[in-house]
N, C-alpha and C. Protein backbone atom coordinates (compact mmCIF):
# COMPACT_ATOMS: atom_id res chain seq x y z
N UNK A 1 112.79 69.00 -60.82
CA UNK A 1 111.55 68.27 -60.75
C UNK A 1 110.55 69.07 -59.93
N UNK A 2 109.29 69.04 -60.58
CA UNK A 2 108.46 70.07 -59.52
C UNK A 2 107.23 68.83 -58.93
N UNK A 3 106.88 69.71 -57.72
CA UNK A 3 105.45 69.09 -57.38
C UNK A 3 106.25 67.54 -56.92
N UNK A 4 107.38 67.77 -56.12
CA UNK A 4 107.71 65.91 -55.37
C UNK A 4 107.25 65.72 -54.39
N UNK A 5 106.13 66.25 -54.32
CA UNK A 5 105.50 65.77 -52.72
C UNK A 5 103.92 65.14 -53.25
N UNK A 6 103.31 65.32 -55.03
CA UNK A 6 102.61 64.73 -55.44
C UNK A 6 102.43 63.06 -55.17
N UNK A 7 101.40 62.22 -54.72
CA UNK A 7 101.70 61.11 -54.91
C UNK A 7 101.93 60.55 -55.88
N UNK A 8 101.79 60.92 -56.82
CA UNK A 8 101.40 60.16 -58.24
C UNK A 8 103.69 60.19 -58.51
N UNK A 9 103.66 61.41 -58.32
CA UNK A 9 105.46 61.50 -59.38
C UNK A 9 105.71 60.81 -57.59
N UNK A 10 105.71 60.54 -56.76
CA UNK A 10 106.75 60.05 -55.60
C UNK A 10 106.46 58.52 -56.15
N UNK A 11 105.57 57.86 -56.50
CA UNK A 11 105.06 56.60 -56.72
C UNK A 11 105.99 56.28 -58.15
N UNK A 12 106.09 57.30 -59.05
CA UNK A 12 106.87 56.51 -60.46
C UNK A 12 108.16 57.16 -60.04
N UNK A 13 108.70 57.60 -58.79
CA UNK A 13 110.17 57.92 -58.69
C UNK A 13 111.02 56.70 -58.08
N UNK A 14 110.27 56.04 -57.25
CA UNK A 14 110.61 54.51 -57.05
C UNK A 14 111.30 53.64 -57.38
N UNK A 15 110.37 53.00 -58.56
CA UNK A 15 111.00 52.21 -59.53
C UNK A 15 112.38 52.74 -60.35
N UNK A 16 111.94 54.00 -60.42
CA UNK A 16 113.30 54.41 -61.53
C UNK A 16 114.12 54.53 -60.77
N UNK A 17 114.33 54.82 -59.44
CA UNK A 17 115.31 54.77 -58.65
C UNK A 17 116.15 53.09 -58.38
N UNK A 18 115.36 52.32 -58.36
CA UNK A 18 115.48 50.77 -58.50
C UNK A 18 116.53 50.14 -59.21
N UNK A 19 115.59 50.95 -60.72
CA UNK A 19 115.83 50.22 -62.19
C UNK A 19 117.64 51.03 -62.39
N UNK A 20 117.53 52.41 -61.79
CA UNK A 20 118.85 52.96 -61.74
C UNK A 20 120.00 52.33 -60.92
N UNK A 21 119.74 52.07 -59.74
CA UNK A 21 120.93 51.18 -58.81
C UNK A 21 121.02 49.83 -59.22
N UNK A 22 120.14 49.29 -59.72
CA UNK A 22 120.31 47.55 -60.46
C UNK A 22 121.15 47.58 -61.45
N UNK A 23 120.93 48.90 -62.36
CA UNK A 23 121.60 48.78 -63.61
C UNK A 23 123.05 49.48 -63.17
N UNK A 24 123.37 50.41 -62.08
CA UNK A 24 124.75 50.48 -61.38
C UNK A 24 125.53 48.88 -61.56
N UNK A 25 124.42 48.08 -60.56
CA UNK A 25 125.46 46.93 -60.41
C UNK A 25 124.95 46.19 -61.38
N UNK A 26 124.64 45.79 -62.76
CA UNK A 26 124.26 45.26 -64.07
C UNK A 26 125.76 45.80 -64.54
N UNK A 27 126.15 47.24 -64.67
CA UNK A 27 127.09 47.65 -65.52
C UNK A 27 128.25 46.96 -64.83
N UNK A 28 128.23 46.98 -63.48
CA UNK A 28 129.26 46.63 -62.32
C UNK A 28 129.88 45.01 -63.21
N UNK A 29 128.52 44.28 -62.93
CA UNK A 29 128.74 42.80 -63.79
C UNK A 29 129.39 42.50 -64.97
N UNK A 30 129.35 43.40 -65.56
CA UNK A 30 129.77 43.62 -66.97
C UNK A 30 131.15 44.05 -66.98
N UNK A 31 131.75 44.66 -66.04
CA UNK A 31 132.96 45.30 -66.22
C UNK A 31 133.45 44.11 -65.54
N UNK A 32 132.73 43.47 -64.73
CA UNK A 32 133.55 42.36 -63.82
C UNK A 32 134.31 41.19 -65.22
N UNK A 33 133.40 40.61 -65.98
CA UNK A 33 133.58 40.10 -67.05
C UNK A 33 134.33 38.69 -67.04
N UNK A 34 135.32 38.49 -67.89
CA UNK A 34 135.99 37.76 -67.79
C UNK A 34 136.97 37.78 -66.96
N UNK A 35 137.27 38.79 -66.29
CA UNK A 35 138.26 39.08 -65.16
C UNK A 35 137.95 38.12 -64.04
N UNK A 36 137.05 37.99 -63.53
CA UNK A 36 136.97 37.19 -62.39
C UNK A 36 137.39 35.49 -62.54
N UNK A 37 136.85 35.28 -64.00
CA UNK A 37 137.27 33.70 -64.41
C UNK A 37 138.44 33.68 -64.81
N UNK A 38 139.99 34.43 -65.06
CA UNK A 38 140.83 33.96 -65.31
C UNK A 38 141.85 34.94 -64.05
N UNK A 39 142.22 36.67 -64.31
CA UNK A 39 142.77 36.93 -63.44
C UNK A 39 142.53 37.27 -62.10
N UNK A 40 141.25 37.70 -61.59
CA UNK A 40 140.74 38.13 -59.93
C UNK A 40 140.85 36.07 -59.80
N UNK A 41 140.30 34.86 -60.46
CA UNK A 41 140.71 33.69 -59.52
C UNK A 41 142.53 33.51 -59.29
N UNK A 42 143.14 34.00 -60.25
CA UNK A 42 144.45 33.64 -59.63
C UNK A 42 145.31 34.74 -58.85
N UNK A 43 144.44 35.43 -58.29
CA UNK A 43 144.67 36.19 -56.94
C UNK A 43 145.08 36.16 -55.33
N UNK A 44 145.60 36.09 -54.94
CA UNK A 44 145.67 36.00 -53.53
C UNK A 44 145.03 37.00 -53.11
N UNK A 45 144.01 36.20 -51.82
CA UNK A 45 142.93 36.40 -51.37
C UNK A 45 143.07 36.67 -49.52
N UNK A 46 142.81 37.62 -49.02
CA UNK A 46 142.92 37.55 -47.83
C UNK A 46 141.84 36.87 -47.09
N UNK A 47 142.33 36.85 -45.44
CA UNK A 47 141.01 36.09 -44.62
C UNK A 47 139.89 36.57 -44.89
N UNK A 48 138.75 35.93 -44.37
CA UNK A 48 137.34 36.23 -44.46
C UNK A 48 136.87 36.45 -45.54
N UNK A 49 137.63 36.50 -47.41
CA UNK A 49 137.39 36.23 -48.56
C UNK A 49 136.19 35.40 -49.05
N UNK A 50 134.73 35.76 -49.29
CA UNK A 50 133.77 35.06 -49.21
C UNK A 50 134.04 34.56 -50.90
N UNK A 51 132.97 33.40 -50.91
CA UNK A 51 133.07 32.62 -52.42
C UNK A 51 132.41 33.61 -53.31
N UNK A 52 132.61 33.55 -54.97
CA UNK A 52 132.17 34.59 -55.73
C UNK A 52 130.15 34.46 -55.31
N UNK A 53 130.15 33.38 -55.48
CA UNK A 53 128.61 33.31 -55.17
C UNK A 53 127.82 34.43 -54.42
N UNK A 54 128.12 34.56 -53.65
CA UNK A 54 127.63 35.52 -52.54
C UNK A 54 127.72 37.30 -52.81
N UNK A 55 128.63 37.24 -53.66
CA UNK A 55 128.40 38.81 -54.10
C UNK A 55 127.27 39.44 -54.78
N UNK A 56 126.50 38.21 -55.63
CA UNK A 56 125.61 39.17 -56.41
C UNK A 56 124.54 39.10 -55.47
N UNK A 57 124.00 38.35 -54.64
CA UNK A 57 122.59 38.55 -54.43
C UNK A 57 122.92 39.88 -52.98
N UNK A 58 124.08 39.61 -52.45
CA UNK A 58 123.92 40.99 -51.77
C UNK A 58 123.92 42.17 -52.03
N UNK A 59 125.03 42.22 -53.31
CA UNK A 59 124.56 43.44 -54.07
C UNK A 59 123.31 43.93 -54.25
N UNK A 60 122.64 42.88 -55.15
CA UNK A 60 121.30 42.94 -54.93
C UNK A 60 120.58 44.01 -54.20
N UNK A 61 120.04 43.02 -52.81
CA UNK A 61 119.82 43.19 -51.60
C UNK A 61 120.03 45.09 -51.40
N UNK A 62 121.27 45.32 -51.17
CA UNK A 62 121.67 46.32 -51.46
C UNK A 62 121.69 48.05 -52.20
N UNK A 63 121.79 47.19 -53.43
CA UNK A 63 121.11 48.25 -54.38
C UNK A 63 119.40 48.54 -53.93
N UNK A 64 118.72 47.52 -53.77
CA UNK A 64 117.70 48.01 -53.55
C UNK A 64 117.22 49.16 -52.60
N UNK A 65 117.99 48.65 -51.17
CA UNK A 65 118.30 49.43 -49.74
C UNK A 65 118.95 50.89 -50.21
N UNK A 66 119.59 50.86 -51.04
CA UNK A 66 120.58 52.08 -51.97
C UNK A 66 119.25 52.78 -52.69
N UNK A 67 118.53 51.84 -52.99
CA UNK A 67 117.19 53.04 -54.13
C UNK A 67 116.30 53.74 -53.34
N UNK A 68 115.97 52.94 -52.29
CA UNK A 68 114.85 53.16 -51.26
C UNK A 68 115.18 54.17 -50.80
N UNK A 69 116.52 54.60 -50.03
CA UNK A 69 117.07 55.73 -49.52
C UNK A 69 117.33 56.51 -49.93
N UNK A 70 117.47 56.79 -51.54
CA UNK A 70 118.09 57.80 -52.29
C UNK A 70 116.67 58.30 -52.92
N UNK A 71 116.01 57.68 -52.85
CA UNK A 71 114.14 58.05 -53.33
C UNK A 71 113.60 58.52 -51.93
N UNK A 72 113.88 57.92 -51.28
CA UNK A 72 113.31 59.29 -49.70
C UNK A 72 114.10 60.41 -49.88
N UNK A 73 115.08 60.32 -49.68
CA UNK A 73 115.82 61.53 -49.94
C UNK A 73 115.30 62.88 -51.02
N UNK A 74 115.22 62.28 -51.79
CA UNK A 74 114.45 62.91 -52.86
C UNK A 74 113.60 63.71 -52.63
N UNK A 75 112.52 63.18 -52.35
CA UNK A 75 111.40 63.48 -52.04
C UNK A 75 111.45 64.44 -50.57
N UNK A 76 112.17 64.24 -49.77
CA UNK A 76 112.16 65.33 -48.99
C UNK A 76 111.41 66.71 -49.09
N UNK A 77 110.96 67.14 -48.44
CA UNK A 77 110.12 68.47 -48.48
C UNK A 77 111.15 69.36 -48.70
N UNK A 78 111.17 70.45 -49.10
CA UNK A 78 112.33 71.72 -48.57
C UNK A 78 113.12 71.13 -49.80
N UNK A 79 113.32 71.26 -50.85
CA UNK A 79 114.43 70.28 -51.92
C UNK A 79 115.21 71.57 -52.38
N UNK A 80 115.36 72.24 -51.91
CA UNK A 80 116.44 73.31 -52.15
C UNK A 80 117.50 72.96 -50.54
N UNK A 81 117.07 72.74 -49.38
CA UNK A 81 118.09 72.36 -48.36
C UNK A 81 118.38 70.55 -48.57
N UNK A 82 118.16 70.00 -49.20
CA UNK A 82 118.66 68.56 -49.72
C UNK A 82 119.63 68.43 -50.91
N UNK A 83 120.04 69.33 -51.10
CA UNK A 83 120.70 69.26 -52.44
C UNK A 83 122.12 68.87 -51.93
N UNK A 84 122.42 68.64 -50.83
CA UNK A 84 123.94 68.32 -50.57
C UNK A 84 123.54 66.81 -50.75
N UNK A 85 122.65 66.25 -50.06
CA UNK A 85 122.01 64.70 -49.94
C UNK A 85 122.32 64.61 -51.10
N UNK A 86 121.67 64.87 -52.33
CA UNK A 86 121.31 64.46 -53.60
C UNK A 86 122.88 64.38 -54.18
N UNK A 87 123.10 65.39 -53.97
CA UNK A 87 125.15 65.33 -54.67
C UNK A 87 126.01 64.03 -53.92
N UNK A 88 125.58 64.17 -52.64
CA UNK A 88 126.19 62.82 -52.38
C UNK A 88 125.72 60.96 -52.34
N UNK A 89 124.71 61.48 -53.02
CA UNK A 89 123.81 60.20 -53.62
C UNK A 89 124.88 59.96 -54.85
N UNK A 90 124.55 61.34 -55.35
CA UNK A 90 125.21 60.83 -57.12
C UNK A 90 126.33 60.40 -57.01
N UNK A 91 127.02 60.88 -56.07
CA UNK A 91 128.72 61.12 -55.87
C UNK A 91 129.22 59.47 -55.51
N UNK A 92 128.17 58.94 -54.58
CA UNK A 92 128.47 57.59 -53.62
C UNK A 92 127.88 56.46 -55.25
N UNK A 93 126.92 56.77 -56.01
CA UNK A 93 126.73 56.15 -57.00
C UNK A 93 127.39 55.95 -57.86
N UNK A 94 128.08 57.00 -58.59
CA UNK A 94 129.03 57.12 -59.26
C UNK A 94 130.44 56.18 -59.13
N UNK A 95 130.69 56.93 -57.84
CA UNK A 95 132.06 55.77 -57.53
C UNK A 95 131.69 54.13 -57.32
N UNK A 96 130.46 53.98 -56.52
CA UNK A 96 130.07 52.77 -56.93
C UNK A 96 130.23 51.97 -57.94
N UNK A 97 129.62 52.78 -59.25
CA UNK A 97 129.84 51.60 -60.61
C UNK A 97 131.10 51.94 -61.23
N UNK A 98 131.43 53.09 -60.73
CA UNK A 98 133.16 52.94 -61.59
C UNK A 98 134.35 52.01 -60.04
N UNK A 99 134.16 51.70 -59.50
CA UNK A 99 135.13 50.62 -58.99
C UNK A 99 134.71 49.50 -59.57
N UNK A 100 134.14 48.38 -60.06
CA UNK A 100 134.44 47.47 -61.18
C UNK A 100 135.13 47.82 -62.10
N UNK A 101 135.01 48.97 -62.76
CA UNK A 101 135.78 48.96 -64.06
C UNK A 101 136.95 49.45 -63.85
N UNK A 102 137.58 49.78 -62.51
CA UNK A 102 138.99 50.16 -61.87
C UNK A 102 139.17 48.71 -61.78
N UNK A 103 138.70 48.12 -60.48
CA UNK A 103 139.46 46.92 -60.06
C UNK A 103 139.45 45.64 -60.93
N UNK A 104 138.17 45.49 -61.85
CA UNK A 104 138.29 44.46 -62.35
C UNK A 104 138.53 44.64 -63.55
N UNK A 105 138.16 45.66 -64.39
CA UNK A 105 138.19 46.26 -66.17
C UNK A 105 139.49 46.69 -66.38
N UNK A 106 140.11 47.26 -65.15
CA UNK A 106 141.70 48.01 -65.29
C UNK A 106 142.28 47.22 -64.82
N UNK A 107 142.08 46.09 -64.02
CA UNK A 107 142.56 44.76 -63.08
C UNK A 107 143.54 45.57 -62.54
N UNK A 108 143.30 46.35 -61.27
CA UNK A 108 144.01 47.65 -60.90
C UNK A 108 143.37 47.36 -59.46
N UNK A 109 143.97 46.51 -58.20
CA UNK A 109 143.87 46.64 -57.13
C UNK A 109 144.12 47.99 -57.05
N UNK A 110 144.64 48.57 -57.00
CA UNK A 110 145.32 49.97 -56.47
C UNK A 110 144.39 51.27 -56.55
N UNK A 111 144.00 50.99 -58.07
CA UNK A 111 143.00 52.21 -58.59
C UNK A 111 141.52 51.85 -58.08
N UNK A 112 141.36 50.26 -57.96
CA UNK A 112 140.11 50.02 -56.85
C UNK A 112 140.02 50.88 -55.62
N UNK A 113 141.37 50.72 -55.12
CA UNK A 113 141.38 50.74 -53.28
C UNK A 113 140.96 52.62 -53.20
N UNK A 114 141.54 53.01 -54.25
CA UNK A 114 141.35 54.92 -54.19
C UNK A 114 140.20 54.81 -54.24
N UNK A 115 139.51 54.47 -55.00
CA UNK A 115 137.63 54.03 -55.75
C UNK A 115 137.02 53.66 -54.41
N UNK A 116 137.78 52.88 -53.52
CA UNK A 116 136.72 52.46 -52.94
C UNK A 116 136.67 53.25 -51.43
N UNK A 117 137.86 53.88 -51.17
CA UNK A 117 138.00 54.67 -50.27
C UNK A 117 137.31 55.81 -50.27
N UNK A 118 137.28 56.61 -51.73
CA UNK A 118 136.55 57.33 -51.26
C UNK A 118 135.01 57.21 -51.93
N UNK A 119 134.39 56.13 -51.50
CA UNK A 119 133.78 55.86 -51.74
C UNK A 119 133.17 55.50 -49.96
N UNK A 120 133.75 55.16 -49.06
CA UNK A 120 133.72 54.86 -48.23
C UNK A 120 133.33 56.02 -47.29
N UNK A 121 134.42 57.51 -47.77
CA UNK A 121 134.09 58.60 -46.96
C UNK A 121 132.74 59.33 -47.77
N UNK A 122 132.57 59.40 -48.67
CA UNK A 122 131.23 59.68 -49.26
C UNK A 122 130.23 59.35 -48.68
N UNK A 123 130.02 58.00 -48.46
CA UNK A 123 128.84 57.32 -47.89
C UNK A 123 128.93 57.67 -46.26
N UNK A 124 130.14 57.86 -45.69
CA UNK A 124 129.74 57.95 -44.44
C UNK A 124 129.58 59.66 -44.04
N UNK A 125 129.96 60.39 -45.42
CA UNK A 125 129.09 61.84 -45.24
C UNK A 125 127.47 61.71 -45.57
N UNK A 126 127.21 60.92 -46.55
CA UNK A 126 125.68 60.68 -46.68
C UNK A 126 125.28 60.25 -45.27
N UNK A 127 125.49 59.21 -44.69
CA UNK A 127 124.65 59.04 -43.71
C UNK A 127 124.63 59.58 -42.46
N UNK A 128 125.88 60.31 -42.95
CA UNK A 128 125.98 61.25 -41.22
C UNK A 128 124.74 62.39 -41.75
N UNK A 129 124.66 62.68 -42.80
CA UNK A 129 123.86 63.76 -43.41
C UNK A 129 122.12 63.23 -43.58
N UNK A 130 122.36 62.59 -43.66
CA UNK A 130 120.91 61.88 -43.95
C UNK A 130 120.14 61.51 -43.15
N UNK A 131 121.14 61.32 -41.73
CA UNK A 131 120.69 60.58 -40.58
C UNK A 131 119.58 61.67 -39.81
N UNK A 132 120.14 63.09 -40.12
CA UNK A 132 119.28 64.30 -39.59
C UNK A 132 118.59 64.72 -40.26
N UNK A 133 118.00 64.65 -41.69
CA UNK A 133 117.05 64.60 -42.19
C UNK A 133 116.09 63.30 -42.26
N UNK A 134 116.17 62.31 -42.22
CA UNK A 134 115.63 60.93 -42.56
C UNK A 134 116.04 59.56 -42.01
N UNK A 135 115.84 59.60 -40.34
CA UNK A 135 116.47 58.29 -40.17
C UNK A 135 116.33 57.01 -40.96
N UNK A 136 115.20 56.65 -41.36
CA UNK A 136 114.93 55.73 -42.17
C UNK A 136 116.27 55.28 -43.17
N UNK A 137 116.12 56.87 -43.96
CA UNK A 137 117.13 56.63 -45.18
C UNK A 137 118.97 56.58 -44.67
N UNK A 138 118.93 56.64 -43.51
CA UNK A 138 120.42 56.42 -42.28
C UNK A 138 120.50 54.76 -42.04
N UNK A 139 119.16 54.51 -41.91
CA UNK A 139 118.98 52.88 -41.49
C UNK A 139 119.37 52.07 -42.76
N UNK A 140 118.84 52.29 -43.55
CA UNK A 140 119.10 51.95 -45.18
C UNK A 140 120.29 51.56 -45.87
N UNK A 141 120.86 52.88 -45.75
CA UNK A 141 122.21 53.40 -45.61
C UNK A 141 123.40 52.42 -45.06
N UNK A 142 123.22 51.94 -43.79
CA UNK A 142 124.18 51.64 -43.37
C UNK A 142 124.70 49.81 -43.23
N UNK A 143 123.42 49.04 -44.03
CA UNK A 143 124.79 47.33 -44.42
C UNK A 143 125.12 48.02 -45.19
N UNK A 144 124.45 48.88 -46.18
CA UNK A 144 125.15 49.51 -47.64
C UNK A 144 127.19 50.19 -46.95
N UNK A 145 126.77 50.53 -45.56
CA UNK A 145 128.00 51.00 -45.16
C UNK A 145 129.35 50.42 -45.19
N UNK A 146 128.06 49.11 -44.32
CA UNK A 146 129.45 48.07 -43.36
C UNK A 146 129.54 47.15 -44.72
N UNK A 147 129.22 46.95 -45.75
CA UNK A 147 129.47 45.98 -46.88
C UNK A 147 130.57 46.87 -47.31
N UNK A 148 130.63 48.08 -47.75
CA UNK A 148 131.84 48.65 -48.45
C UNK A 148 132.62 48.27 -47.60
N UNK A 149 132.74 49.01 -46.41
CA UNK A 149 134.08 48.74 -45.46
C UNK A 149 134.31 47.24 -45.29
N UNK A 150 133.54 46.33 -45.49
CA UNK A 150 133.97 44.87 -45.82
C UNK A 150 134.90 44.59 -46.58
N UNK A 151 134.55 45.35 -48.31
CA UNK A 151 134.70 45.08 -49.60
C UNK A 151 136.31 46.05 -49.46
N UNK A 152 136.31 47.39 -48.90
CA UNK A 152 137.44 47.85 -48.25
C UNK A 152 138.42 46.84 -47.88
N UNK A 153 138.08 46.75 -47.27
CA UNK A 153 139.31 45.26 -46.46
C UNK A 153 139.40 44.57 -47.23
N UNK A 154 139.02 43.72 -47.87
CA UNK A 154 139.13 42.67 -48.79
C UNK A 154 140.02 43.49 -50.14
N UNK A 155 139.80 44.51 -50.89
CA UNK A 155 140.15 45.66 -51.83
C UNK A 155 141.65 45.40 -51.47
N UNK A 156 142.17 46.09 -50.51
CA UNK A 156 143.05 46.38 -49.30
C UNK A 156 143.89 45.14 -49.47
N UNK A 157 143.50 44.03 -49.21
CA UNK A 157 144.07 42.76 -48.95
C UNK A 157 144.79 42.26 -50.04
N UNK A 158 143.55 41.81 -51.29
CA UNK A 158 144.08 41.77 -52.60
C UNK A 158 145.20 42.55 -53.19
N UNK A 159 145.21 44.04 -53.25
CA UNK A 159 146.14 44.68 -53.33
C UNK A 159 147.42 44.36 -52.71
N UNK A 160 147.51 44.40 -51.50
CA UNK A 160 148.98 43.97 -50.51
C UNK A 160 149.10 42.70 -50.57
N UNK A 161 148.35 41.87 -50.76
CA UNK A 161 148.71 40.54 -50.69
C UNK A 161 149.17 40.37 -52.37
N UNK A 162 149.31 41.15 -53.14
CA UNK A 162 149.59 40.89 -55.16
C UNK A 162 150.84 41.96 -55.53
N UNK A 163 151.10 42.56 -54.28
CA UNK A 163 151.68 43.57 -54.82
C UNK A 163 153.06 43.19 -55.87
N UNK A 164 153.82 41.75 -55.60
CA UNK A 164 155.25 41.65 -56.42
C UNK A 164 154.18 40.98 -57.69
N UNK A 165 153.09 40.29 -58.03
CA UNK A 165 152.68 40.10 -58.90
C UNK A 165 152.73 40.95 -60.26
């Protein structure tokens, strides 16, 4: 991409950054599917297990905090020394929308918990990385943190708590 310090292309990089992490967790929804209404409810569930309700709008929430930061990033001046940022944008995105279709599409606690682990050290190389280029996009970054390592534990739980299942 040339010329990212133009206002005009930083202004339409935004939205598409948006419309890209929504549709992460859109596909996420989709892989969730019927899985959640017949086998993720007859699951054993560890403590602090919140009701399904509550997952999408933080996702939400989230993804957005996820676009905002990955569109600063972007835009960074110098975009030949950001290119590790950008790989671990894609990298933390990536594993993002493929853990639904592990844990809930493969109904694969197990192949989740790998998904989400390293998914976990990804993000906490992004923001250790990001944090010295862009605090902002560090600030951003990090419910996006402490929600995985939530979703970690919970991943974690399901798994050990199903395992003779």
């Amino acid at each position: 991409m040339t010329r990212l310090g133009d206002r005009r292309a930083r202004a339409i990089l935004l939205p598409v950054f948006i419309a890209v992490c929504l549709a992460i967790g859109w596909l996420g929804g989709v892989a969730t599917g019927s899985s959640r209404a017949d086998w993720y409810a007859d699951l054993l569930k560890p403590p602090l297990n919140p009701p399904d309700r509550v997952f999408a709008p933080v996702w939400a929430i989230l993804y957005i905090f996820m676009a905002v930061a990955g569109w600063r990033l972007l835009i960074l001046r110098n975009p030949c020394s950001n290119n590790s940022l950008r790989a671990l944008f894609a990298a933390q995105l990536v594993l993002n929308g493929v853990w639904s279709f592990l844990f809930f599409g493969a109904r694969s606690p197990l192949a989740g918990l790998v998904d989400i682990l390293a998914l976990w050290a990804c993000l906490l190389m992004l923001i250790r990385t990001a944090w010295v280029k862009d605090r902002v996009s560090g600030y951003l970054l990090a419910p996006y943190f402490l929600w995985v390592s939530f979703a970690a534990y919970l991943n974690a739980g399901i798994w050990w708590l199903n395992l003779s299942r």
